[in-house]
PDB file of N, CA and C in Angstrom:
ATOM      1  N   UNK A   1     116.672  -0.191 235.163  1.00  0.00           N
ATOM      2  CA  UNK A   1     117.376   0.928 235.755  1.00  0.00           C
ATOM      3  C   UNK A   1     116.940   2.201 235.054  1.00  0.00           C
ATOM      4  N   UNK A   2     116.717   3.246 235.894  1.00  0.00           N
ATOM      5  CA  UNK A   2     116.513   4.340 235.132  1.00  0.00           C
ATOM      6  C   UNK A   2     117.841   5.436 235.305  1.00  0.00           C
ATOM      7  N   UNK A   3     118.004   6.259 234.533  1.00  0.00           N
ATOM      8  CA  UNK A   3     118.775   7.233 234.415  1.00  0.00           C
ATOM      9  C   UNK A   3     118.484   8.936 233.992  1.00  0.00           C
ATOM     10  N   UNK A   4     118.709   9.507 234.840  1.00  0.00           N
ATOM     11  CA  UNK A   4     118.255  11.190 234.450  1.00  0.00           C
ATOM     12  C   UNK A   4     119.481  11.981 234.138  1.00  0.00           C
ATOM     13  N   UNK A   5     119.376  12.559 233.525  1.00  0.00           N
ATOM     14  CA  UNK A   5     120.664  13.189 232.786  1.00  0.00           C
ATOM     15  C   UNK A   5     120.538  14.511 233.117  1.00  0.00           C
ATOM     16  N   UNK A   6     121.475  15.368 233.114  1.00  0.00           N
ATOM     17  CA  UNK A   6     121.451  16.529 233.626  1.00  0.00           C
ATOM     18  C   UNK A   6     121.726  17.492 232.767  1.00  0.00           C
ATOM     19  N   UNK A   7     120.579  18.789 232.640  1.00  0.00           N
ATOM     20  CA  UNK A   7     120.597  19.424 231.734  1.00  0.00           C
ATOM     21  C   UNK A   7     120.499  21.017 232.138  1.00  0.00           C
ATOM     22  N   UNK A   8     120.596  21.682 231.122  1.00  0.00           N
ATOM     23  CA  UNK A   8     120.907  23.327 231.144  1.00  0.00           C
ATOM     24  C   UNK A   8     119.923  23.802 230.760  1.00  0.00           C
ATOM     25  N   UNK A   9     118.903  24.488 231.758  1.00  0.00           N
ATOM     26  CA  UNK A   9     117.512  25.303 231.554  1.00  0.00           C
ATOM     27  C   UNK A   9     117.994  26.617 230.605  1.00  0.00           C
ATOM     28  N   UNK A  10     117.683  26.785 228.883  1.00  0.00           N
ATOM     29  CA  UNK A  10     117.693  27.775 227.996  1.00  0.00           C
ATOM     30  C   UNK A  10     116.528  28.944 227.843  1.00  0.00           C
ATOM     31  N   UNK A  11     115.879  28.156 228.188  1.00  0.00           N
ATOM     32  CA  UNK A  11     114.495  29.023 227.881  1.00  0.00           C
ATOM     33  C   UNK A  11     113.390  28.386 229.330  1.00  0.00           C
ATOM     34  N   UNK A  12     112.238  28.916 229.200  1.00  0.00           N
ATOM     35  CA  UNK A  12     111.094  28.371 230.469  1.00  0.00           C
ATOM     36  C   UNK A  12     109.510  29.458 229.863  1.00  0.00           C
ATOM     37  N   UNK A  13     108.650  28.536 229.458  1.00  0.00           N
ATOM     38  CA  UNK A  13     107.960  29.487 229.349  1.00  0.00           C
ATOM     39  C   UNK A  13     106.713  29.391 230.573  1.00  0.00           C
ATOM     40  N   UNK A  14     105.974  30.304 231.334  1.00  0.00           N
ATOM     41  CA  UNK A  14     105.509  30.071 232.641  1.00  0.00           C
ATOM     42  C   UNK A  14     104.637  29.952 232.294  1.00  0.00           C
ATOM     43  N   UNK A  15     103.789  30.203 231.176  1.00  0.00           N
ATOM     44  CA  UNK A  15     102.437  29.710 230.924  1.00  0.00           C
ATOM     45  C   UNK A  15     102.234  28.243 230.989  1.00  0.00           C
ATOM     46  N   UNK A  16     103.335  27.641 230.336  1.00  0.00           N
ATOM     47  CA  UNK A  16     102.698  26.353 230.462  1.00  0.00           C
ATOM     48  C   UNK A  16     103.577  25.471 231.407  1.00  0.00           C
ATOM     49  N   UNK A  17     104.833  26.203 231.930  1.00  0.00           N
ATOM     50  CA  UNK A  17     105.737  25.412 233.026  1.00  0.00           C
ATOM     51  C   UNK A  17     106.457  24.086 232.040  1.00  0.00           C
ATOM     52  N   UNK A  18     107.065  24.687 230.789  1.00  0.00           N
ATOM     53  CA  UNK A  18     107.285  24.528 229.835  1.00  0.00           C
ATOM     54  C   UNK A  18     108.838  24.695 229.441  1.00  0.00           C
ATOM     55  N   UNK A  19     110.349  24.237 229.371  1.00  0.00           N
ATOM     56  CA  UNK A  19     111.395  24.611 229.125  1.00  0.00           C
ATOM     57  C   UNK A  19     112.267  24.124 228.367  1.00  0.00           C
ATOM     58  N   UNK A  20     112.640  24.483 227.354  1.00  0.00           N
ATOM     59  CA  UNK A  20     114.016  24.046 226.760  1.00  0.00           C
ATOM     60  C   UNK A  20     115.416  23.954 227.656  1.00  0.00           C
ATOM     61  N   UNK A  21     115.519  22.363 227.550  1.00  0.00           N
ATOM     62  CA  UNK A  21     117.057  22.665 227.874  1.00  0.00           C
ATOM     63  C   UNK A  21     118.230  21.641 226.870  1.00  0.00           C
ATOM     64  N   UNK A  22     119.711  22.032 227.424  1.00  0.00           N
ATOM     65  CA  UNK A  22     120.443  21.451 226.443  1.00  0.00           C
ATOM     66  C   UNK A  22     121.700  20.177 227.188  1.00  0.00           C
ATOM     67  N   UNK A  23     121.809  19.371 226.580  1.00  0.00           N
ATOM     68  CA  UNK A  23     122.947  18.979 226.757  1.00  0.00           C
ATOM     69  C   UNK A  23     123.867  18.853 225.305  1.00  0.00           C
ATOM     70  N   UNK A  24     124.963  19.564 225.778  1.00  0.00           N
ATOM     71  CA  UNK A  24     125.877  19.943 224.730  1.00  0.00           C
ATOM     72  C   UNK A  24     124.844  20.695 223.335  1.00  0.00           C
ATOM     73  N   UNK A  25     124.952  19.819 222.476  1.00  0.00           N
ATOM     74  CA  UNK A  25     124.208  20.658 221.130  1.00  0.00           C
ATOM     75  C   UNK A  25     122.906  19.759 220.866  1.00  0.00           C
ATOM     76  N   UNK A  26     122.581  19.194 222.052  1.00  0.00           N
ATOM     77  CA  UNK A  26     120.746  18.471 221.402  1.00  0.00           C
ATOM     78  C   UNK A  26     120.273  19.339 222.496  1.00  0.00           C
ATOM     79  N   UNK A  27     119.613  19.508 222.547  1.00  0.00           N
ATOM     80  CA  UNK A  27     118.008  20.556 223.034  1.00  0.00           C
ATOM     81  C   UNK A  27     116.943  20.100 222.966  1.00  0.00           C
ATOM     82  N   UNK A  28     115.966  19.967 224.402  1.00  0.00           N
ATOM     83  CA  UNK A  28     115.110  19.058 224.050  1.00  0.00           C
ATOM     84  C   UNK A  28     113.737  19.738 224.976  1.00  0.00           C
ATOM     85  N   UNK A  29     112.623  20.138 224.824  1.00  0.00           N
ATOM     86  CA  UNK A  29     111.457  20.408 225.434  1.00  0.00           C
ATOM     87  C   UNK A  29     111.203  19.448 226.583  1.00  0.00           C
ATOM     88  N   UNK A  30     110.892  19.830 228.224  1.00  0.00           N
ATOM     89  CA  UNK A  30     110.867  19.289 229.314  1.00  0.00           C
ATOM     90  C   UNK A  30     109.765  19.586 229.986  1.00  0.00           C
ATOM     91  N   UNK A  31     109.059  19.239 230.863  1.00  0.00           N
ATOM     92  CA  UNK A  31     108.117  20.256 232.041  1.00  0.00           C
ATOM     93  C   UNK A  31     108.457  20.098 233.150  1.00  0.00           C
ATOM     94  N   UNK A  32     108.417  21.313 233.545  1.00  0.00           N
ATOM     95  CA  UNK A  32     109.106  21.742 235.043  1.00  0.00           C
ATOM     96  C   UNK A  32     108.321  21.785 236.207  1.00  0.00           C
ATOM     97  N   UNK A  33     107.402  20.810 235.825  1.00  0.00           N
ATOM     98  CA  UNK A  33     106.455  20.851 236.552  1.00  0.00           C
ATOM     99  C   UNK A  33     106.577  20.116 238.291  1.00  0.00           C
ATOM    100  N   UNK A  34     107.585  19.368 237.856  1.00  0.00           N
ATOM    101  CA  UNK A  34     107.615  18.774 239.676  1.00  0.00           C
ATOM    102  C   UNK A  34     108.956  19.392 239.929  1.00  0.00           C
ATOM    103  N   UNK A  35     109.177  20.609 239.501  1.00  0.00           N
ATOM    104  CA  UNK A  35     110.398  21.347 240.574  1.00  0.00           C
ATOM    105  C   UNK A  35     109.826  22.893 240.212  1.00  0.00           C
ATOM    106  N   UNK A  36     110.281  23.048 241.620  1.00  0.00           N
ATOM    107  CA  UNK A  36     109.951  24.605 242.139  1.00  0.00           C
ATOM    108  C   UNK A  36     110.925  25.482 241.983  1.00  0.00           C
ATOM    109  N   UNK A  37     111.099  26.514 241.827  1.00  0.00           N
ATOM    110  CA  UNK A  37     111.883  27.792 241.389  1.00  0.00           C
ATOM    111  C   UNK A  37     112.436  27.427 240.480  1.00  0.00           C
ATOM    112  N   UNK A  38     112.793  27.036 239.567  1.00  0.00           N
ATOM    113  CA  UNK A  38     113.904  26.712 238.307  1.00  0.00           C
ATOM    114  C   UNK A  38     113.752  27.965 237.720  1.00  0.00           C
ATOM    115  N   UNK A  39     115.425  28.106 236.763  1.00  0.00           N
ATOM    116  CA  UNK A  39     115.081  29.562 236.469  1.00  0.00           C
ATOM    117  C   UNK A  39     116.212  29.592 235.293  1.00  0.00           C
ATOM    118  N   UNK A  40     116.105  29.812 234.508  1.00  0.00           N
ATOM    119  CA  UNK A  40     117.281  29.714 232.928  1.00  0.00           C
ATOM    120  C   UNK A  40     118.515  29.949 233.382  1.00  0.00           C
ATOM    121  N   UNK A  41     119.413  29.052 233.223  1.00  0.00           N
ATOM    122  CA  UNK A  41     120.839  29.087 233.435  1.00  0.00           C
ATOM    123  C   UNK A  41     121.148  28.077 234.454  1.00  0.00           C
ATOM    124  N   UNK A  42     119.994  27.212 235.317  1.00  0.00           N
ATOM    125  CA  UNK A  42     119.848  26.223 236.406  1.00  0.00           C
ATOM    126  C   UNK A  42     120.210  24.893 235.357  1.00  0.00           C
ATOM    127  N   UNK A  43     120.653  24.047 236.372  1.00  0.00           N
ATOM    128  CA  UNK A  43     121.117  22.481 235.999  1.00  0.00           C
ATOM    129  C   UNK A  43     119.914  21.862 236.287  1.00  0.00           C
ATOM    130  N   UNK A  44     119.249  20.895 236.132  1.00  0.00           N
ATOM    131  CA  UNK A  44     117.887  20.140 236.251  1.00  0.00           C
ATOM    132  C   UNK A  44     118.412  18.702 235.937  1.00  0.00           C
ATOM    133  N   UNK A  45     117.789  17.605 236.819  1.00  0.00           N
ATOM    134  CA  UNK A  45     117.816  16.132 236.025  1.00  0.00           C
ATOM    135  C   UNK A  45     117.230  16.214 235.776  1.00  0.00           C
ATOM    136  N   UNK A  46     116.924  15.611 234.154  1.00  0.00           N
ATOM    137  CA  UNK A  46     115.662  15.468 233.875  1.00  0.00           C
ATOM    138  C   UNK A  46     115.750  13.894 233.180  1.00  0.00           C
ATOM    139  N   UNK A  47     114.317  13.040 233.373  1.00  0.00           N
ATOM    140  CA  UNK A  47     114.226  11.743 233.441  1.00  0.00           C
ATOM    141  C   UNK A  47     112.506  11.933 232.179  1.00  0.00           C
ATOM    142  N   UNK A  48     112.462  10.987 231.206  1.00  0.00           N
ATOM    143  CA  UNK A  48     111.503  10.563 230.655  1.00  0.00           C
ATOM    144  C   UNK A  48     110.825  12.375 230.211  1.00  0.00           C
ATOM    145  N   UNK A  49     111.318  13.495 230.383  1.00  0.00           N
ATOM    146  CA  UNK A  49     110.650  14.813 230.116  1.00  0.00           C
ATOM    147  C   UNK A  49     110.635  15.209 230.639  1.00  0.00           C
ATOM    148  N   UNK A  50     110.976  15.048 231.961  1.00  0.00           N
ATOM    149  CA  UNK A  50     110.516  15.796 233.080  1.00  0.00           C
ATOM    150  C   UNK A  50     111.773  16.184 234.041  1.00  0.00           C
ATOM    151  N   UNK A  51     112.003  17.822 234.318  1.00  0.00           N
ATOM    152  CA  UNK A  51     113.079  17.748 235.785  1.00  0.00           C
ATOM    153  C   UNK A  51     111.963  17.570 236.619  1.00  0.00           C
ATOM    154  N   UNK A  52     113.397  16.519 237.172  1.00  0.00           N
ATOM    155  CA  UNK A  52     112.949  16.124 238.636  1.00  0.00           C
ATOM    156  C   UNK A  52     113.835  16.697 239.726  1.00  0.00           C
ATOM    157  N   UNK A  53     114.769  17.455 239.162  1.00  0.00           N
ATOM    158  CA  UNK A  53     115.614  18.206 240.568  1.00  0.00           C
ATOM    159  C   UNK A  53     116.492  19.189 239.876  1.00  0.00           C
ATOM    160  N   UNK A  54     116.425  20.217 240.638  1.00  0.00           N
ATOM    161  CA  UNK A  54     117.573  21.178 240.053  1.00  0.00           C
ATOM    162  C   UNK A  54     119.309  20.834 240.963  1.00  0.00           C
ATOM    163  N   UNK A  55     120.179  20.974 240.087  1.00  0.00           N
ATOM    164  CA  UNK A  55     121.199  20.920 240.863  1.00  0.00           C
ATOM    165  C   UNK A  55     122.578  21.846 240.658  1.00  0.00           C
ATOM    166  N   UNK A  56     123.392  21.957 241.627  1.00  0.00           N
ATOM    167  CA  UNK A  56     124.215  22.900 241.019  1.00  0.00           C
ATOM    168  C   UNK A  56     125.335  22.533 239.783  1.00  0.00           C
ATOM    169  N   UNK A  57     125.985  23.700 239.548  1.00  0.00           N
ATOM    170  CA  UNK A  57     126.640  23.424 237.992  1.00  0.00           C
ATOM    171  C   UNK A  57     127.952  22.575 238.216  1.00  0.00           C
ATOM    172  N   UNK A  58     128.721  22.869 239.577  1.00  0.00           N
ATOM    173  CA  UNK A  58     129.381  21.605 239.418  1.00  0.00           C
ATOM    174  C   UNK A  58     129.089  20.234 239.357  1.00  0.00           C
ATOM    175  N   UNK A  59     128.289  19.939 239.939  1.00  0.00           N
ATOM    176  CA  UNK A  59     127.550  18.358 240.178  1.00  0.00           C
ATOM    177  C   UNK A  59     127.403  17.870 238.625  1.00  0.00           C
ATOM    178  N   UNK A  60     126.884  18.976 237.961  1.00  0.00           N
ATOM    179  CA  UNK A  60     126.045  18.675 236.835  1.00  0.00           C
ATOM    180  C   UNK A  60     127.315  18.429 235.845  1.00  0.00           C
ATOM    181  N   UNK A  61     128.490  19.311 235.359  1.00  0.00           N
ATOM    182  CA  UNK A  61     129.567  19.021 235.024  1.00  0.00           C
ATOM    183  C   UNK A  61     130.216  17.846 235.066  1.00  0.00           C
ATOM    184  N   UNK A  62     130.290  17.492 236.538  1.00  0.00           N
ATOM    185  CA  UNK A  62     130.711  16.297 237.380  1.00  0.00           C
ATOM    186  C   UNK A  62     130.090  14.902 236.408  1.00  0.00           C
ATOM    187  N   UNK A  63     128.988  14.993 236.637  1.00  0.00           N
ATOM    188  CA  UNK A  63     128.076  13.666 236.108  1.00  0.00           C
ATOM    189  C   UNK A  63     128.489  13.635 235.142  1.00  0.00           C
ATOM    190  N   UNK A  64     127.942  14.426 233.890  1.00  0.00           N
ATOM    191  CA  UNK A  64     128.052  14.059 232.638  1.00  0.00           C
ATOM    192  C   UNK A  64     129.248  14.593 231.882  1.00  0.00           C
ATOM    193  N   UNK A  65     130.627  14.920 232.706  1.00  0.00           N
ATOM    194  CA  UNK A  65     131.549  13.848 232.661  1.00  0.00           C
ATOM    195  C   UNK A  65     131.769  12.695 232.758  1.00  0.00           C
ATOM    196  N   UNK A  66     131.281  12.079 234.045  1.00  0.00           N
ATOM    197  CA  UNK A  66     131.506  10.950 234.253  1.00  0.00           C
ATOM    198  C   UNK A  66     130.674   9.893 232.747  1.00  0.00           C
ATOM    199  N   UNK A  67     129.672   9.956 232.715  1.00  0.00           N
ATOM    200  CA  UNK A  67     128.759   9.900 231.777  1.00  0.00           C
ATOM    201  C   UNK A  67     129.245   9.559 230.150  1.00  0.00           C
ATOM    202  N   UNK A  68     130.126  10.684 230.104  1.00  0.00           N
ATOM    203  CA  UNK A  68     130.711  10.750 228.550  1.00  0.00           C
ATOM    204  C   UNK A  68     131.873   9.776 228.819  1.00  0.00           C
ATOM    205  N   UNK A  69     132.488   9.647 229.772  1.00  0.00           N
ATOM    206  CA  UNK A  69     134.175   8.503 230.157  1.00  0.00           C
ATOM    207  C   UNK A  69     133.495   7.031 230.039  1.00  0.00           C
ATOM    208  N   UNK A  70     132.337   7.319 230.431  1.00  0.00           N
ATOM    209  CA  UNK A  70     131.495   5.648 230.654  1.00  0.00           C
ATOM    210  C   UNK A  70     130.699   5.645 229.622  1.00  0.00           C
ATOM    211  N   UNK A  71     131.151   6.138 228.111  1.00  0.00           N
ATOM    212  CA  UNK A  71     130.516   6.476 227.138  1.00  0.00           C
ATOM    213  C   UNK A  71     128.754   5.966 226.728  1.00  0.00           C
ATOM    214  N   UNK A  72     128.367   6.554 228.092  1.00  0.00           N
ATOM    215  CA  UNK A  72     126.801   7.221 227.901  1.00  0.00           C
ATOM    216  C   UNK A  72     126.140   8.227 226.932  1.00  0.00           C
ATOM    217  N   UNK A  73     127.362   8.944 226.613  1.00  0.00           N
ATOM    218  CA  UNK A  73     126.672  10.009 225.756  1.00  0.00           C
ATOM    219  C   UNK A  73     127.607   9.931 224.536  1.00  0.00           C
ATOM    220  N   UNK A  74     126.789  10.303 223.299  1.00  0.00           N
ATOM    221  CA  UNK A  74     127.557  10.618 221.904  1.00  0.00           C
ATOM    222  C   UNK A  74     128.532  11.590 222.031  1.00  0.00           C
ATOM    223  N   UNK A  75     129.557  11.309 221.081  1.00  0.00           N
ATOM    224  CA  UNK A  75     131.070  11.756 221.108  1.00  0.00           C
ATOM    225  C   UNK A  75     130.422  13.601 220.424  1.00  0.00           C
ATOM    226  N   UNK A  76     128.784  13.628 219.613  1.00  0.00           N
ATOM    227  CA  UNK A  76     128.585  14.497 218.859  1.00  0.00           C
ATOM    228  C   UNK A  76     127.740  15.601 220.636  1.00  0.00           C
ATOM    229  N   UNK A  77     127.433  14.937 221.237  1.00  0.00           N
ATOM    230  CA  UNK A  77     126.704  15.636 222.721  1.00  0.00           C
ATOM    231  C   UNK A  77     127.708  16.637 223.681  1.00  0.00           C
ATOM    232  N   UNK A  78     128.983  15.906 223.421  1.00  0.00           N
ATOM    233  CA  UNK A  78     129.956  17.024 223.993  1.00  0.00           C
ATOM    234  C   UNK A  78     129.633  17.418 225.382  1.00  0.00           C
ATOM    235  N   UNK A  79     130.387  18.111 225.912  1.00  0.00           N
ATOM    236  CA  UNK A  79     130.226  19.041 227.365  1.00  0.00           C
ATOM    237  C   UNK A  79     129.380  19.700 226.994  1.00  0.00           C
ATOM    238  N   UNK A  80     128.463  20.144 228.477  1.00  0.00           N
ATOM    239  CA  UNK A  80     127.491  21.292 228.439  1.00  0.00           C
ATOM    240  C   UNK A  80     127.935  22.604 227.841  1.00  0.00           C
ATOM    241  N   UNK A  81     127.344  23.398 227.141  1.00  0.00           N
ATOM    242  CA  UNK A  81     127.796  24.938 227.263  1.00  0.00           C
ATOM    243  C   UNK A  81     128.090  25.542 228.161  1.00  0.00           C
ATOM    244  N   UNK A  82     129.137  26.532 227.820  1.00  0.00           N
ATOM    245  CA  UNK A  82     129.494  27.511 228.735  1.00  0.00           C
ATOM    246  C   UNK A  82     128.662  28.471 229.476  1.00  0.00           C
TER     247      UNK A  82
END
């Protein structure tokens, strides 16, 4: 089974289609390379490094809630930022 987790575009650099994003307080380098328009402050799944879809911020909330109740994620990963 695979699983993509949904994360918060911080940074994007366009030279290399290149972005930091976060869930809660880990931050992790991605390429944005198979999604189009992404843009800092966008929700993204991202799977193995890579977004594979941007989505909106409730959805993204939504999940990884669900996520943290079905303790998928560390108690230290927390909710996304504000």
């Amino acid at each position: 089974m695979c699983l993509a987790i949904p994360a918060r575009i911080l940074m994007i650099d366009e030279g290399t289609e290149m972005a930091t994003v976060a869930v809660g307080d880990v931050q992790k380098e991605i390429s944005l390379a198979l999604v189009d328009d992404a843009r800092v402050g966008d929700y993204v799944l991202v799977h193995v490094g890579y977004a594979l879809s941007t989505l909106c911020e409730e959805e993204a909330k939504h999940t990884l809630a669900l996520m943290e109740e079905a303790g998928l994620l560390a108690e230290d990963e927390g909710p996304l930022p504000q």
